[in-house]
C-alpha atoms as a PDB file:
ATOM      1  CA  UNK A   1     -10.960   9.508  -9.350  1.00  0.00           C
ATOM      2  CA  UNK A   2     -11.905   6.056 -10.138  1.00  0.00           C
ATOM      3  CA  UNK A   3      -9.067   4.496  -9.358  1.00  0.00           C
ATOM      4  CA  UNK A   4      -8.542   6.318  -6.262  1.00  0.00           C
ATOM      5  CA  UNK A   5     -12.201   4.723  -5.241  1.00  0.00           C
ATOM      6  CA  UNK A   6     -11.179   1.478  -6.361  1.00  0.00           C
ATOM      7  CA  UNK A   7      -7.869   1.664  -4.165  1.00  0.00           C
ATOM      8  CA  UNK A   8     -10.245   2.780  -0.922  1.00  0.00           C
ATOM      9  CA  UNK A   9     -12.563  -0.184  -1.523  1.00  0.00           C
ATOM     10  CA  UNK A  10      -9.636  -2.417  -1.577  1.00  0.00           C
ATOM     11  CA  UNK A  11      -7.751  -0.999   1.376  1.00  0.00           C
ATOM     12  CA  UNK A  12     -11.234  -1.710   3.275  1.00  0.00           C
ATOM     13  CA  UNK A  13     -11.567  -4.848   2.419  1.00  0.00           C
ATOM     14  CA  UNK A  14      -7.573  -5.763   2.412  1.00  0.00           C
ATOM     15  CA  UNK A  15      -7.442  -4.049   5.988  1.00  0.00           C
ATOM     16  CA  UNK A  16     -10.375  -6.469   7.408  1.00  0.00           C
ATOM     17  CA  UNK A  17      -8.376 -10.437   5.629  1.00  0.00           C
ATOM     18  CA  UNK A  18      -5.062  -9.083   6.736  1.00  0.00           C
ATOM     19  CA  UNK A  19      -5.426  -8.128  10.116  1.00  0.00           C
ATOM     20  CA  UNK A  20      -5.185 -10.942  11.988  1.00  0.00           C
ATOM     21  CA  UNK A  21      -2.325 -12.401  10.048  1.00  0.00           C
ATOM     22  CA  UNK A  22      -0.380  -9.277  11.006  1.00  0.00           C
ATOM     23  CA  UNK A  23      -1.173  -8.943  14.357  1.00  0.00           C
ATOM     24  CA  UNK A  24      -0.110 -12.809  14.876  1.00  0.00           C
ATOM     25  CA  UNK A  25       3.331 -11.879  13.688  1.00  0.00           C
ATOM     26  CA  UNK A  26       3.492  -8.688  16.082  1.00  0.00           C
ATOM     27  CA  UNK A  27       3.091  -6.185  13.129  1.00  0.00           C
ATOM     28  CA  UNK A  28       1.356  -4.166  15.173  1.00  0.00           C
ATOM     29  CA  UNK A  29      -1.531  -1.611  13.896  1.00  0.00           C
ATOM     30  CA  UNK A  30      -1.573  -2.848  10.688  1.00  0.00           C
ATOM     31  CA  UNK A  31      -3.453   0.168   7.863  1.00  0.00           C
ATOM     32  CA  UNK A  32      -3.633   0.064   4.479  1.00  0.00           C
ATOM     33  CA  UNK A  33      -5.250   3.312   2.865  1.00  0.00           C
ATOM     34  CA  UNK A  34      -5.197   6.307   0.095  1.00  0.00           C
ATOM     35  CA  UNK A  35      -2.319   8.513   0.845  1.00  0.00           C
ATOM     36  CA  UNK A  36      -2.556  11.717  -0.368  1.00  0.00           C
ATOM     37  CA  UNK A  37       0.310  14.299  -0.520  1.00  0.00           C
ATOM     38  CA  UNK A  38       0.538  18.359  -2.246  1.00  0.00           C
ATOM     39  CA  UNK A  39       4.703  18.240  -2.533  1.00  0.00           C
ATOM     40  CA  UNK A  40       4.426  15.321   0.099  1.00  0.00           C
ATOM     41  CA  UNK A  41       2.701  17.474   2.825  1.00  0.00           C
ATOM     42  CA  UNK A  42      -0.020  14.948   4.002  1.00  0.00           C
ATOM     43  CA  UNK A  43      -3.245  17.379   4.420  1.00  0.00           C
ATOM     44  CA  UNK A  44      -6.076  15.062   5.482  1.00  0.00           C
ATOM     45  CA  UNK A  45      -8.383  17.293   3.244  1.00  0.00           C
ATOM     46  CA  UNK A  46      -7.310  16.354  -0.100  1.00  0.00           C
ATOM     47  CA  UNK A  47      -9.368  14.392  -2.123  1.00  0.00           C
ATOM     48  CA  UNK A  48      -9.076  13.063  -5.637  1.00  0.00           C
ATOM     49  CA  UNK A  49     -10.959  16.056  -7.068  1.00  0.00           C
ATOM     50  CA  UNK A  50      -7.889  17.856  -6.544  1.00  0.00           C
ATOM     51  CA  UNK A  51      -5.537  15.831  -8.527  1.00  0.00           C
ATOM     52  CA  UNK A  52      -4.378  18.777 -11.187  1.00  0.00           C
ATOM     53  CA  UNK A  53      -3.117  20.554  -8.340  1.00  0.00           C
ATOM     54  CA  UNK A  54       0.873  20.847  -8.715  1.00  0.00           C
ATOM     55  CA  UNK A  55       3.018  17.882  -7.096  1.00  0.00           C
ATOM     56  CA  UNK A  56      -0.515  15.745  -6.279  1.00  0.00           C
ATOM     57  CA  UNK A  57       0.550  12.779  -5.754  1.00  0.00           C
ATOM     58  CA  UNK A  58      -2.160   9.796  -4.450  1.00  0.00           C
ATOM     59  CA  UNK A  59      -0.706   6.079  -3.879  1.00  0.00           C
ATOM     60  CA  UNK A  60      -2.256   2.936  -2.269  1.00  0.00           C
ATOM     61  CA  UNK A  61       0.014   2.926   1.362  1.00  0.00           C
ATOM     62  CA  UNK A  62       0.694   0.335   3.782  1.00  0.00           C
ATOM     63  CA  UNK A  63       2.176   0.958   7.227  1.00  0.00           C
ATOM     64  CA  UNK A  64       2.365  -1.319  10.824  1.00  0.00           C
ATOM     65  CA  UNK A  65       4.461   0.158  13.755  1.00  0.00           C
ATOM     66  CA  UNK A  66       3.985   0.672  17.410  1.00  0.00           C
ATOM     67  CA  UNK A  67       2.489   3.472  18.847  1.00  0.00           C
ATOM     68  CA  UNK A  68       5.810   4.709  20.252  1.00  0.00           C
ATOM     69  CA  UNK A  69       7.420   4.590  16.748  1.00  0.00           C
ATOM     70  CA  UNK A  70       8.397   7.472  14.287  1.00  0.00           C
ATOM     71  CA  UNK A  71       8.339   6.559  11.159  1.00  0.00           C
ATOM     72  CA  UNK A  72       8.663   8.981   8.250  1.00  0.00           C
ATOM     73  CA  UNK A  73       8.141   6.122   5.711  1.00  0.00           C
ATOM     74  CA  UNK A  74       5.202   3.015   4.902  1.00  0.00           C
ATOM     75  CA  UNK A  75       5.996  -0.195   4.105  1.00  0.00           C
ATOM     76  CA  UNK A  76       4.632  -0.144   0.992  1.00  0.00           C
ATOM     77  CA  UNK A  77       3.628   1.910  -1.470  1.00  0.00           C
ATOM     78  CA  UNK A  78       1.431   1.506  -4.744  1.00  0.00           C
ATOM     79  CA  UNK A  79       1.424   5.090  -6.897  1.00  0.00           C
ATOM     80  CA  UNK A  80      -1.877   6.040  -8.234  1.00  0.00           C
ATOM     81  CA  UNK A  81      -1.446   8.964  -9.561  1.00  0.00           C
ATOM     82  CA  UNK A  82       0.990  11.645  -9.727  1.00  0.00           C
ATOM     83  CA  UNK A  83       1.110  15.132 -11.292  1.00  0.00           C
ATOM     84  CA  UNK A  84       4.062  17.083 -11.470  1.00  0.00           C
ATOM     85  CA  UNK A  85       3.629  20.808 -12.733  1.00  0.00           C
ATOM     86  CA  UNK A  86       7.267  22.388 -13.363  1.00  0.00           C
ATOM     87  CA  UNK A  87       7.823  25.822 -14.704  1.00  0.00           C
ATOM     88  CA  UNK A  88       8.459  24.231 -18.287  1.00  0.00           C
ATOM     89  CA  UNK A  89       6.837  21.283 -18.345  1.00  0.00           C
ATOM     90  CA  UNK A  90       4.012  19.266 -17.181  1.00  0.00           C
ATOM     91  CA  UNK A  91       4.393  15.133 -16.246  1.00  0.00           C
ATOM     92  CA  UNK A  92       2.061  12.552 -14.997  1.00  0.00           C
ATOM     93  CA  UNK A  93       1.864   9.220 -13.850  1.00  0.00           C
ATOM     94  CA  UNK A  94      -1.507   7.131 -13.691  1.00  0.00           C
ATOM     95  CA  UNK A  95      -1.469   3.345 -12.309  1.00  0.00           C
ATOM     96  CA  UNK A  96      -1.984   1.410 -15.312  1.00  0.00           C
ATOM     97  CA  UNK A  97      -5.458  -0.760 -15.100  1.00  0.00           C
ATOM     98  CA  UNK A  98      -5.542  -1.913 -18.591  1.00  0.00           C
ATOM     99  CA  UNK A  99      -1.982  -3.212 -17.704  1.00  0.00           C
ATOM    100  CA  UNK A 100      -1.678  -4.190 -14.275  1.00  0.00           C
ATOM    101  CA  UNK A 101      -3.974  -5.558 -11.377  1.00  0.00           C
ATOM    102  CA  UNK A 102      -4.269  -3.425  -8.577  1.00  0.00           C
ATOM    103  CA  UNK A 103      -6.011  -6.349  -6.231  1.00  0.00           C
ATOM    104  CA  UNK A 104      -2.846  -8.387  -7.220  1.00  0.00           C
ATOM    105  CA  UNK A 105      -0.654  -6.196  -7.154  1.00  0.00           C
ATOM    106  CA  UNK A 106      -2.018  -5.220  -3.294  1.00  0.00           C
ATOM    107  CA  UNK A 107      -1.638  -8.511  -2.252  1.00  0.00           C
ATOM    108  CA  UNK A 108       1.390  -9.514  -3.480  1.00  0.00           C
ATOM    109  CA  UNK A 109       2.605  -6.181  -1.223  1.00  0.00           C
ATOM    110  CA  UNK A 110       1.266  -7.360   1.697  1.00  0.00           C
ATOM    111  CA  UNK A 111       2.264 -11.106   1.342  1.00  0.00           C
ATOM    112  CA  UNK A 112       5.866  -9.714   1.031  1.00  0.00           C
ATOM    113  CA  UNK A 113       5.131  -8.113   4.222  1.00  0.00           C
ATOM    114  CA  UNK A 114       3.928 -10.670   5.609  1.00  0.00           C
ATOM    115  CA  UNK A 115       7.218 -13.125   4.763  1.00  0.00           C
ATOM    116  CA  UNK A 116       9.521 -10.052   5.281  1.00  0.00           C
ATOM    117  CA  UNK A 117      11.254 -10.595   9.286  1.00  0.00           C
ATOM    118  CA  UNK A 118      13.173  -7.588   9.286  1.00  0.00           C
ATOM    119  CA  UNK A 119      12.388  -4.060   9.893  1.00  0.00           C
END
């Protein structure tokens, strides 16, 4: 749950420094935010208090498109946190703090985006 807070207070403040730079390059309505998926059905209910729930997953996403688009897919992606229940076994993943820097890790994302000129 504390990551997941720590990924929302980043997206805020990533969203607000990155804006501009995206819009200049036509990347048009530029998000970053906590996705949340049950079995990857997006319900825009979910919080992190339901992260034992079978196939939660929660990752750190980052999409630009045009309105008109359909896109099934972000542009980038950061896992959190994923729990997979099967019928004989259990598995999780949990973004690794002691390990890894989430900050750097989100802005390495969206300087690749950034430098990236295809779609």
């Amino acid at each position: 749950m504390e990551l997941e807070s720590l990924a929302e207070r980043l997206a805020e403040q990533f969203q607000i420094h990155y804006a501009d730079q995206f819009e200049a390059q036509k990347k048009r309505n530029f998000s970053i935010w906590v996705s949340r998926d049950l079995d990857g059905d997006e319900i825009s209910t979910l919080t992190a208090d339901c992260c034992l729930e079978k196939e939660y997953r929660s990752q750190l996403a980052v999409n630009y498109n045009d309105p008109g688009e359909d896109n099934d897919f972000y542009e980038a992606t950061i896992t959190l946190w994923h729990y997979r229940k099967g019928f004989f076994s259990s598995s999780a993943f949990l973004y690794n703090t002691a390990k890894y820097d989430l900050e750097k890790d989100l802005e390495a994302a969206l300087e690749h985006l950034l430098t990236r000129t295809f779609r």
